[in-house]
N, C-alpha and C. Protein backbone atom coordinates (compact mmCIF):
# COMPACT_ATOMS: atom_id res chain seq x y z
N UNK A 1 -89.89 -19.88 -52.34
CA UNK A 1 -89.69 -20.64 -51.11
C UNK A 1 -91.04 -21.01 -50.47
N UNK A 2 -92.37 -20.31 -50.64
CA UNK A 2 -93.19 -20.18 -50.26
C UNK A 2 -94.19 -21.39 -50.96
N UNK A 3 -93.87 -21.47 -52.14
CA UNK A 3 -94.65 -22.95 -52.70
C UNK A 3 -94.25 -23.90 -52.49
N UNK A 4 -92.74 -23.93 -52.45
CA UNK A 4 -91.97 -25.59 -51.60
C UNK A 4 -92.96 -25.90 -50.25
N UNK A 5 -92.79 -24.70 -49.57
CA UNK A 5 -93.25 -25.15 -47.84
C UNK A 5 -94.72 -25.71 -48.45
N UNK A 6 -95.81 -25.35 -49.25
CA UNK A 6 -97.02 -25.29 -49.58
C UNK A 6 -96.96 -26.53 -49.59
N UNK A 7 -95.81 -26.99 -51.00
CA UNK A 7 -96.12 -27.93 -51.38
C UNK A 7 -96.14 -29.05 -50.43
N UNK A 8 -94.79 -29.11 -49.80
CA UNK A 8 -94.74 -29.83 -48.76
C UNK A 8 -95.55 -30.54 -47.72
N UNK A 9 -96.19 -29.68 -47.09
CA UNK A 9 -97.62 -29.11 -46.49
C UNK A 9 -98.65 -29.96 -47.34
N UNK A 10 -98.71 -29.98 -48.75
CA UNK A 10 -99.87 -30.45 -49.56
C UNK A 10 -99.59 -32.06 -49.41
N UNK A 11 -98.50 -32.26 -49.58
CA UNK A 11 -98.10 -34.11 -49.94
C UNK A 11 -98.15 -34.30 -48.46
N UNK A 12 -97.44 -33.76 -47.50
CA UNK A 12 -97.60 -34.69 -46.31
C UNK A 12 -98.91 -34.79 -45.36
N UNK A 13 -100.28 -33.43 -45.57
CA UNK A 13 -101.84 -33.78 -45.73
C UNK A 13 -101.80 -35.52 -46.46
N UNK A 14 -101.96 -34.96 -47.38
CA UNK A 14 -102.36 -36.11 -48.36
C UNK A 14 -101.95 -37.73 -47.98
N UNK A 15 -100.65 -37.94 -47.31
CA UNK A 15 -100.20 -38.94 -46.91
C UNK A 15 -100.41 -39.31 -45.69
N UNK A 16 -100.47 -38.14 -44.68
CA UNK A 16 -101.20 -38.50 -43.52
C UNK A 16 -102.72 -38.72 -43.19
N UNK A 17 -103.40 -38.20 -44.87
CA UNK A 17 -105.35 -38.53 -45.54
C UNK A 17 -104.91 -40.24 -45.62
N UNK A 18 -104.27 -40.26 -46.24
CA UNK A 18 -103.98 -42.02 -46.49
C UNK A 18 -103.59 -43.15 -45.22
N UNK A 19 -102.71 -42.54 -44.33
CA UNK A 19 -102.68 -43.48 -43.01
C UNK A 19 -103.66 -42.88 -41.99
N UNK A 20 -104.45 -42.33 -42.36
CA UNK A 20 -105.00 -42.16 -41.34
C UNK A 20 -106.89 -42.51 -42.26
N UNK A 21 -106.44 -43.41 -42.87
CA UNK A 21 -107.65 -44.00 -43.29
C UNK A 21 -107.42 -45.53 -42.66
N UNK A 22 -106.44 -45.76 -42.05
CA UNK A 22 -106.26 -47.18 -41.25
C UNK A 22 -106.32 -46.53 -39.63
N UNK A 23 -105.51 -46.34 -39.37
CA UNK A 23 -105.70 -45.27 -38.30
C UNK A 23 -106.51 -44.50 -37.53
N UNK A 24 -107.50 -44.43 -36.74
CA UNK A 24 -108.42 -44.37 -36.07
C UNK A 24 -108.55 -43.03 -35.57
N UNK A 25 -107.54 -42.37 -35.02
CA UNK A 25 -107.30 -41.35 -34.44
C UNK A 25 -106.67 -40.11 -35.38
N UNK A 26 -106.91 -40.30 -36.78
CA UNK A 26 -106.29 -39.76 -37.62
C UNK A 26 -107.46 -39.56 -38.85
N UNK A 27 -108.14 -38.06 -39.19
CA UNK A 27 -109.08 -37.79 -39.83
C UNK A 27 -108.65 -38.67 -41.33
N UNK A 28 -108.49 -39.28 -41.86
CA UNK A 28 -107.75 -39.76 -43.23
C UNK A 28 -108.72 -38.47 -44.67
N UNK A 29 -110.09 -39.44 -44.64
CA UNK A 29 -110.16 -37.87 -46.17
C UNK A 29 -110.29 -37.16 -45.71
N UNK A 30 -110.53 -36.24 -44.25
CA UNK A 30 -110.80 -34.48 -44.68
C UNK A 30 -109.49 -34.25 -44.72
N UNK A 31 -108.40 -35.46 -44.25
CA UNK A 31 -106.86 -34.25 -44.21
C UNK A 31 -106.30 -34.50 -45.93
N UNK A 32 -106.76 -34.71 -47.48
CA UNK A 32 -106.78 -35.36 -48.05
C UNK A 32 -107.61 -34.39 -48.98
N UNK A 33 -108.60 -33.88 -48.51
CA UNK A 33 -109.96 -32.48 -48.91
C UNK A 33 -108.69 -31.09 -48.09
N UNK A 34 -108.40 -31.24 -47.21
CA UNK A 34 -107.64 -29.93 -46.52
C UNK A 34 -106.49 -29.89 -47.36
N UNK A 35 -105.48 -30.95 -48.15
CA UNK A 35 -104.51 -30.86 -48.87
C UNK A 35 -105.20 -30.12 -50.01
N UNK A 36 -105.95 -30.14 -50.57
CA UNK A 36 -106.64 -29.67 -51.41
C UNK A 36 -106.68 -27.99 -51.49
N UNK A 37 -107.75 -28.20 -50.07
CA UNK A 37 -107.94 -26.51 -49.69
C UNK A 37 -106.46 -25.77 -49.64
N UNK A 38 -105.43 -26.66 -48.96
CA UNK A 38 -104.19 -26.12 -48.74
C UNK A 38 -103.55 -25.30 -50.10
N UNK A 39 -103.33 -26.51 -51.01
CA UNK A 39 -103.04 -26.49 -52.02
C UNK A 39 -103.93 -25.35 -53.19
N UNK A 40 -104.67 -24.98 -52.71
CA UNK A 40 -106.10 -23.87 -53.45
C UNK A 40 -105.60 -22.50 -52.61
N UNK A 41 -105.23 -22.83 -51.65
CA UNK A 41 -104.80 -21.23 -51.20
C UNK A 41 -103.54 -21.24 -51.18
N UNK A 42 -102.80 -21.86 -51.38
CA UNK A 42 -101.19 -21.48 -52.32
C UNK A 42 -101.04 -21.22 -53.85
N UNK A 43 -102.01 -21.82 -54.27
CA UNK A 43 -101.26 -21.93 -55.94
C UNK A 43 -102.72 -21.20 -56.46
N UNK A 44 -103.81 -21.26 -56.10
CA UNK A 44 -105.11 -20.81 -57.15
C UNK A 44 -106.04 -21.72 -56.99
N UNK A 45 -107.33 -21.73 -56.57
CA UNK A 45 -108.28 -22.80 -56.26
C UNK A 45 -108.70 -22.92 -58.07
N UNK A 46 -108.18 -22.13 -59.23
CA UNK A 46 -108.64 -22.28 -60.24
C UNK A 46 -107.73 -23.50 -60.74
N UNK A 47 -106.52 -23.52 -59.93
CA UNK A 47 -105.84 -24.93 -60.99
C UNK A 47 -106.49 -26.25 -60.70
N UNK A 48 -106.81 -26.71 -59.79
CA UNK A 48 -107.46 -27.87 -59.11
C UNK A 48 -108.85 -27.95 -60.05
N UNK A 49 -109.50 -26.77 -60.10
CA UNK A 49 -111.10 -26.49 -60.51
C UNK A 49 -112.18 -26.91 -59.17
N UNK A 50 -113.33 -26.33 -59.81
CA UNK A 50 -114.51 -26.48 -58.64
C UNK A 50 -114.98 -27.84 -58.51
N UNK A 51 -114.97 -28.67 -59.84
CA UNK A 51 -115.63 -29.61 -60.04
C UNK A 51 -115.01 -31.10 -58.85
N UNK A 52 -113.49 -30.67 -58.84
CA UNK A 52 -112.73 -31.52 -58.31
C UNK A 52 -112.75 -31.25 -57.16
N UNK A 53 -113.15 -30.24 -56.70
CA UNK A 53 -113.28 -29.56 -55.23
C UNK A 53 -114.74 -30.35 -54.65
N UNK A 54 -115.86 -30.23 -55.80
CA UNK A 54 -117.22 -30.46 -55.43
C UNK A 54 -116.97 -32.40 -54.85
N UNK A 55 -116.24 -32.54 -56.06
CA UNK A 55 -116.07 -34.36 -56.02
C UNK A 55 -115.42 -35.01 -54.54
N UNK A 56 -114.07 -34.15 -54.28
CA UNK A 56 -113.38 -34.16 -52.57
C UNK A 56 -114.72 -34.12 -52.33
N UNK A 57 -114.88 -33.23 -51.76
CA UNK A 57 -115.78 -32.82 -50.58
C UNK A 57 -117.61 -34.41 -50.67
N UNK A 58 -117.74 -34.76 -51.40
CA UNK A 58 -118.91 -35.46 -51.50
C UNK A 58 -118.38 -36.98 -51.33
N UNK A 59 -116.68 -37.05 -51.69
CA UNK A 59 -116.07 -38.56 -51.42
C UNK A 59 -115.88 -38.10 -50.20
N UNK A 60 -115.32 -37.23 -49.37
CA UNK A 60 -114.90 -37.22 -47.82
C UNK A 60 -116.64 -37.08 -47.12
N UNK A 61 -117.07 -37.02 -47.24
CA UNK A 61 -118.71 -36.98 -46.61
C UNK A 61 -119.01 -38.61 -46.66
N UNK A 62 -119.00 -38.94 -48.29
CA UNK A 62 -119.62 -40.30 -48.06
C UNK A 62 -118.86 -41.23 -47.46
N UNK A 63 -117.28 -40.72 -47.28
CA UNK A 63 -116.30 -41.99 -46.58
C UNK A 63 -116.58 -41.63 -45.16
N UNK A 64 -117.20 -40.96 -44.49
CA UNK A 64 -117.27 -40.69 -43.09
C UNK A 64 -118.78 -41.36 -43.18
N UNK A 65 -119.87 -41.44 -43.78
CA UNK A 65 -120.91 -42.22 -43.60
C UNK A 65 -120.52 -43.85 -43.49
N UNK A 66 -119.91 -43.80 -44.54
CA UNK A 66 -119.72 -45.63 -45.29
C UNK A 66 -119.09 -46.12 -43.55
N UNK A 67 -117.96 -45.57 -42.84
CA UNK A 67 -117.27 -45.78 -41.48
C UNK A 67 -117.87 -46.24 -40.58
N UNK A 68 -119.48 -45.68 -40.39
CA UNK A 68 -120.26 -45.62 -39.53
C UNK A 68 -121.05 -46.60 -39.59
N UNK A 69 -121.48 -46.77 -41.32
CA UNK A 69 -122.38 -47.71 -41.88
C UNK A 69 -122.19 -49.54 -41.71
N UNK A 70 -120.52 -49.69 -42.37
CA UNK A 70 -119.74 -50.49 -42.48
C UNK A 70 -120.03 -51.38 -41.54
N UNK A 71 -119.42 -50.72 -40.28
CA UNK A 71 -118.92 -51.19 -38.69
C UNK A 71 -120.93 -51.63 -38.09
N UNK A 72 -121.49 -50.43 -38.04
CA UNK A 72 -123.22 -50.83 -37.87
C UNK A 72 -123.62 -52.32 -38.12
N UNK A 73 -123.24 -52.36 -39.75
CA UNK A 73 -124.14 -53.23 -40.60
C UNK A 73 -123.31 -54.76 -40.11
N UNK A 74 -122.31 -54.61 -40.15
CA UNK A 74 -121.07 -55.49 -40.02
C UNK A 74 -121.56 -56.38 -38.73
N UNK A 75 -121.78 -55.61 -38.01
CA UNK A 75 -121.98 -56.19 -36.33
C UNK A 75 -123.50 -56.69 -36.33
N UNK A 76 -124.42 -55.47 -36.79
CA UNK A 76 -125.81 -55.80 -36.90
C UNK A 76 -126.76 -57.31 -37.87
N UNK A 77 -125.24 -57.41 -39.16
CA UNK A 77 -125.64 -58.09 -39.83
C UNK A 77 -125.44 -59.73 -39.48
N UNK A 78 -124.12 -59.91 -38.33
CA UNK A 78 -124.11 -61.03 -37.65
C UNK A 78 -124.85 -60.75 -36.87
N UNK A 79 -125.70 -60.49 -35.97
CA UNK A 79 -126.51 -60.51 -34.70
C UNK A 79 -126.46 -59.55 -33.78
N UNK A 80 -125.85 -58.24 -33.90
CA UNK A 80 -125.18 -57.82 -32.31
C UNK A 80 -126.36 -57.03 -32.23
N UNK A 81 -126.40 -56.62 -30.98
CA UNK A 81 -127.48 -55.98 -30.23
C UNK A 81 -127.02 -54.67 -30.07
N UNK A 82 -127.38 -53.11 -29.52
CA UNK A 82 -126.86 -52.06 -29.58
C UNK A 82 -125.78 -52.23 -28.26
N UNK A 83 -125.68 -53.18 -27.35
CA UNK A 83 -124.81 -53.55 -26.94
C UNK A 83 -123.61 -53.84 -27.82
N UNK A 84 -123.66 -54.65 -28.43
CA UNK A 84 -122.77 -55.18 -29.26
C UNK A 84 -121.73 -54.11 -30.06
N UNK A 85 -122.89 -53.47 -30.15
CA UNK A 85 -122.12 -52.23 -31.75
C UNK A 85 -121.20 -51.09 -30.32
N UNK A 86 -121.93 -51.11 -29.57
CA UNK A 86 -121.23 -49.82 -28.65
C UNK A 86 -119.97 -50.29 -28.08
N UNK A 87 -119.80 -52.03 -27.55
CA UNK A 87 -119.08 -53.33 -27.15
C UNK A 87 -117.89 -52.54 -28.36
N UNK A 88 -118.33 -52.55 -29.60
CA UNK A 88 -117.49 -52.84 -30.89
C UNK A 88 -116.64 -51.80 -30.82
N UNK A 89 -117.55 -50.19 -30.86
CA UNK A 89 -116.40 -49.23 -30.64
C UNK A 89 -115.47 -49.08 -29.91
N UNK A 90 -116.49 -49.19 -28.60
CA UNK A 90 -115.26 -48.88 -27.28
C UNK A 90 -113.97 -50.29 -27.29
N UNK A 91 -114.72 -51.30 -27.98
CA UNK A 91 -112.70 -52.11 -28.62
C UNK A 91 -112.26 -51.68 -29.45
N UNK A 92 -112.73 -51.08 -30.16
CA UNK A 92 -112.04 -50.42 -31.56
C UNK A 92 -111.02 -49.07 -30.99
N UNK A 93 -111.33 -48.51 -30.32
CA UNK A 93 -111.10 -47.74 -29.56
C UNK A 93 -109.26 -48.18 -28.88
N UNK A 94 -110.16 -48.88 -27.63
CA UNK A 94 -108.98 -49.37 -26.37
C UNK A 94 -108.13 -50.71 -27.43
N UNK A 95 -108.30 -51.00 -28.29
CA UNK A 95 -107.91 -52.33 -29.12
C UNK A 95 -106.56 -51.26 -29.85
N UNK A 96 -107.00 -50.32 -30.49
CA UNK A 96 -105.79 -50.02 -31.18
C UNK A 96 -104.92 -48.92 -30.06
N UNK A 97 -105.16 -48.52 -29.21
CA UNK A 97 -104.81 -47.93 -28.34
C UNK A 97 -103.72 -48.71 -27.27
N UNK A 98 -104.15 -50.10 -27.28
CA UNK A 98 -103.56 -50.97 -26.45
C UNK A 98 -102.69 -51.62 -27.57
N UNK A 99 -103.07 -51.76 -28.82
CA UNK A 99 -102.44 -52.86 -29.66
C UNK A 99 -102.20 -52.35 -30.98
N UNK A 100 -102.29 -50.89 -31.19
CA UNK A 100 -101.87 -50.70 -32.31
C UNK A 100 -102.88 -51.04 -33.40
N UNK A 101 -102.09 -51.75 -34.95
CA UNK A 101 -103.33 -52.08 -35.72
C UNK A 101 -103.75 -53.59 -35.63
N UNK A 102 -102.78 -54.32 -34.89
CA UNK A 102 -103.39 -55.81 -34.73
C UNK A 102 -104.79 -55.74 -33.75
N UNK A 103 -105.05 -54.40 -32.76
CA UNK A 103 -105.75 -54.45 -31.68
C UNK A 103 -106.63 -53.59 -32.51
N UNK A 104 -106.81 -53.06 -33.15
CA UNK A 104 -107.62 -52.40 -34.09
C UNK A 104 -108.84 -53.40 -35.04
N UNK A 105 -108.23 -54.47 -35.41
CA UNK A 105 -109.37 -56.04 -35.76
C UNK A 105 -110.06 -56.40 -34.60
N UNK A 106 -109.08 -56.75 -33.41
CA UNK A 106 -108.98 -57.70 -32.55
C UNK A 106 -109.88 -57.25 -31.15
N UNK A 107 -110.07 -55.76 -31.28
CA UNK A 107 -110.63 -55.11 -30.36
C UNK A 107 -111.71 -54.76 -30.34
N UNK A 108 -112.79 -54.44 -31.93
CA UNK A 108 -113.93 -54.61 -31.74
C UNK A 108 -114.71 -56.24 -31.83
N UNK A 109 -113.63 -57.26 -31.86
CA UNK A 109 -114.37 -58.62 -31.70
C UNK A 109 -115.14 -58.31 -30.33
N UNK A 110 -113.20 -58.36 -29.31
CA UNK A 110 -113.51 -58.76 -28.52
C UNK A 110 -114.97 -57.83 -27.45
N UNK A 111 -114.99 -56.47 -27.86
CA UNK A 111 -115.47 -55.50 -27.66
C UNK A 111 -117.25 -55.88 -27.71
N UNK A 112 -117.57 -56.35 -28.54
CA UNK A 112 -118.64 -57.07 -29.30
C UNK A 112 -119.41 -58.10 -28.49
N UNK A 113 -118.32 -58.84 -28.61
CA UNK A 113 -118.24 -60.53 -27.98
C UNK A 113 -118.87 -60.16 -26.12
N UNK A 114 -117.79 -59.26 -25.61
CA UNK A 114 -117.89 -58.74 -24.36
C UNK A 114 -120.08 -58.11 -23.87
N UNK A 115 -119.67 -57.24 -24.86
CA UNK A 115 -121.18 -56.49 -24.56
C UNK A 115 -122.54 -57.21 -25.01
N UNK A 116 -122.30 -57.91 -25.60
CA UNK A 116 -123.38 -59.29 -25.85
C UNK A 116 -123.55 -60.11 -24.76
N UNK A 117 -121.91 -60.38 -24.46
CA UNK A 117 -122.51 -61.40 -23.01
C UNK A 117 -122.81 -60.54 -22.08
N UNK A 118 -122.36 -59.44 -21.68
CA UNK A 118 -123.04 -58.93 -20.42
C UNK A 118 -124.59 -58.55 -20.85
N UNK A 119 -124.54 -58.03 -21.93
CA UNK A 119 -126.30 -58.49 -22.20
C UNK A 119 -127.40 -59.59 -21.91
N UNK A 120 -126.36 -60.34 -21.69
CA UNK A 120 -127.14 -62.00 -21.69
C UNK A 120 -127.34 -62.46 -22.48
N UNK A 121 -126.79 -62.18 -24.22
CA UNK A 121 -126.70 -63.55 -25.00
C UNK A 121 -125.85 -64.32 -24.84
N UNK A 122 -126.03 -65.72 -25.73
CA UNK A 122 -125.51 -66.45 -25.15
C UNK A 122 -123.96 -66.75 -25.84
N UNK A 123 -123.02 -67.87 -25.98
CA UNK A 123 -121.73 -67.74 -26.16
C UNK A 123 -121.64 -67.78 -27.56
N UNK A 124 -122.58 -68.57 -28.72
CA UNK A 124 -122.45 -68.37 -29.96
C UNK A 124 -123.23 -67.08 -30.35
N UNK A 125 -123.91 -66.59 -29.99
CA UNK A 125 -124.89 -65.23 -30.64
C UNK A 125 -123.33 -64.23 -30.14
N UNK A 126 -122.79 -63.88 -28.92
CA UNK A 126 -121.87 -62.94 -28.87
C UNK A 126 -120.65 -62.91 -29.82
N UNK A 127 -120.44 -64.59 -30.40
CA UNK A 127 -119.11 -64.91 -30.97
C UNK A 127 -119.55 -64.44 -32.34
N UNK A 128 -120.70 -64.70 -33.10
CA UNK A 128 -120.91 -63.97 -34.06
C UNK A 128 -120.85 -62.75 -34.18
N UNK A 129 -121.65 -62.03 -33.02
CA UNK A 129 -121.61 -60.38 -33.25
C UNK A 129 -120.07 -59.95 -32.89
N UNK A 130 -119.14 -60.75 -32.69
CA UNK A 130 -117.99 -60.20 -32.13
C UNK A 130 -117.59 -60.15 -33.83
N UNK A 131 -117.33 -61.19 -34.28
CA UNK A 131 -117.16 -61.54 -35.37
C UNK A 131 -117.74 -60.42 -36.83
N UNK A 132 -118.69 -60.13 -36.63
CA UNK A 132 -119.33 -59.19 -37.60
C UNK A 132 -118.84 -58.14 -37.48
N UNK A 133 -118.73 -57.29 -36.35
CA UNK A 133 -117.94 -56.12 -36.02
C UNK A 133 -116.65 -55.99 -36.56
N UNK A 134 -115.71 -57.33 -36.97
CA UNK A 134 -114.46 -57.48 -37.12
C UNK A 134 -114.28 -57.04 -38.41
N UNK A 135 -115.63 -57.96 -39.03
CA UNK A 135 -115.51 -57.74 -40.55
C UNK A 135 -116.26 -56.33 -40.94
N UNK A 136 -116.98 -55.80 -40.32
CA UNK A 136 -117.50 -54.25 -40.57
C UNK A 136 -116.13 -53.05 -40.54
N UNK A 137 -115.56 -53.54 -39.52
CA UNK A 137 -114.53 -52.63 -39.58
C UNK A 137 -113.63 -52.92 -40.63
N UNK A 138 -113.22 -54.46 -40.67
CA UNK A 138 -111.81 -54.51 -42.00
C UNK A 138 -112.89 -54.06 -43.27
N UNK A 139 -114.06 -54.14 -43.32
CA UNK A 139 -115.33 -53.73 -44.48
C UNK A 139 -114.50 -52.49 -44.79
N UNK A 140 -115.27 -51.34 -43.78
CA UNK A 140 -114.93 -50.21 -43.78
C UNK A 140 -113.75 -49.86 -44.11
N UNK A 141 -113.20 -50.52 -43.58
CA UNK A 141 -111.58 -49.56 -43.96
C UNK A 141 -110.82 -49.68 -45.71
N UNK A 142 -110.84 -51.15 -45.93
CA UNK A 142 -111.22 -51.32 -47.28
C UNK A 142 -111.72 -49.96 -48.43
N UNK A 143 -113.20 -50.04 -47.80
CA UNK A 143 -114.02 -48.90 -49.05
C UNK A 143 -113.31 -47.43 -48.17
N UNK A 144 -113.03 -47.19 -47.40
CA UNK A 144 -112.36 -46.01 -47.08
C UNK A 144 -111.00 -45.55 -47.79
N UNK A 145 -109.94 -47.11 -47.56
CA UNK A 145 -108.76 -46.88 -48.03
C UNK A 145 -109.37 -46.79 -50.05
N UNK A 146 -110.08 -46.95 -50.83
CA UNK A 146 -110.55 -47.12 -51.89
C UNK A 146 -110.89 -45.44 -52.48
N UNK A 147 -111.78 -45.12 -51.10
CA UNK A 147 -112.10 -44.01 -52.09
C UNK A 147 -110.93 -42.89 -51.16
N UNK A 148 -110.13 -43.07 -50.42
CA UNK A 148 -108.70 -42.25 -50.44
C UNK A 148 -107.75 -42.33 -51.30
N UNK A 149 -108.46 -43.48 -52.19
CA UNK A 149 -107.28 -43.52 -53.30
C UNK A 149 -107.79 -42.81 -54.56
N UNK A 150 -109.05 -42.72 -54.57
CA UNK A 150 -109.85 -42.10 -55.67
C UNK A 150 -109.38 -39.99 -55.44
N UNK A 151 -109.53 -40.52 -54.38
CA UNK A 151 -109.54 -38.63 -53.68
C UNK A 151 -108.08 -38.38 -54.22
N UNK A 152 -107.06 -38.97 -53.80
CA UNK A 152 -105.61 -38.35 -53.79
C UNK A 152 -105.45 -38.69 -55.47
N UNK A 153 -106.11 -39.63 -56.27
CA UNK A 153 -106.20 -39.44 -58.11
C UNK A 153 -106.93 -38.52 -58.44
N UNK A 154 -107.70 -37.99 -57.91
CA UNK A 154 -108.83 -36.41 -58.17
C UNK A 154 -107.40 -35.41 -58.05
N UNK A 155 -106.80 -35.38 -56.95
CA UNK A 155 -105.89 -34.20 -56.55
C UNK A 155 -104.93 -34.11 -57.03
N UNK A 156 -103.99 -35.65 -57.49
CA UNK A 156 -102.80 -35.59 -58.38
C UNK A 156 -103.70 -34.78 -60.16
N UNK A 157 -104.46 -35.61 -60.24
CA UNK A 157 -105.33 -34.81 -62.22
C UNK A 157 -104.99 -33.73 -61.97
N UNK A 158 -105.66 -32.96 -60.93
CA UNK A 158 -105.86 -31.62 -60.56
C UNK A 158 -104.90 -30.47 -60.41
N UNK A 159 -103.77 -31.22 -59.96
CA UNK A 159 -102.61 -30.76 -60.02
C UNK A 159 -101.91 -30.61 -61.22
N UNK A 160 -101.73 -31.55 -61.81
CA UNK A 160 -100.40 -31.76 -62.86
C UNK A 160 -101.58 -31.70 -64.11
N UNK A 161 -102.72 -30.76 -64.01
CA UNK A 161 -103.30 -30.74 -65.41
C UNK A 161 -103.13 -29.13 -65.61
């Protein structure tokens, strides 16, 4: 009875690692690395192996860099100013908070767009950096949702080998 609940426990980590790689407010790979750990202290951290353990843990590190990187480069690489990028979060933020995942695109534009002009650029330099932010984030989430898919194919091998 005790490996059902485990298991249970292991797949619905793993699925809530996966929506919550769109999802903002939702760790996506460490809960995805924790199905893992979960799954290592129910059944044997020897069935999974170390190697697959070492591999989680270095994809959930670099998908929490790439997040940071993505959204940065995204905004920085159209024009935005550290206005802009901070503009970007705090919409990324109140955007999906207010709007779910349509406000989740839509919120570091406008977020962007916003903190540029109160900076004092002007209406095309903000519309770009609004714009870059948009695509840093759909960037990010992309190579996030990518290597959550790599992580949960590490953990299915790991399992059923």
């Amino acid at each position: 009875m005790l490996q059902i609940i485990i298991g249970i426990v292991v797949a619905l980590l793993a699925i809530l690692g996966l929506v919550g790689v769109i999802l903002p407010f939702l760790p996506g790979t460490p809960l995805i690395l924790l199905a893992a750990v979960v799954y290592g202290f129910g059944f044997g951290f020897q069935q999974i192996g170390t190697g697959i353990y070492i591999a989680l843990a270095i994809l959930t590190l670099f998908s929490l860099v790439v997040d940071y990187i993505t959204t940065s480069l995204g905004a920085k690489g159209f024009g935005a100013s550290k206005a802009g990028m901070i503009g970007a979060a705090l919409g990324a933020l109140f955007g999906f908070l207010l709007g779910n995942l349509p406000g989740l695109f839509v919120g570091p534009f406008i977020g962007a767009l916003l903190g540029e002009t109160l900076w004092g650029k002007g209406s095309e330099g903000s519309f770009k950096a609004g714009l870059g932010a948009a695509v840093g984030v759909l960037g990010g989430m992309v190579v996030r949702f990518l290597l959550a898919l790599a992580m949960l194919a590490l953990l299915v091998y790991g399992i059923a080998r």
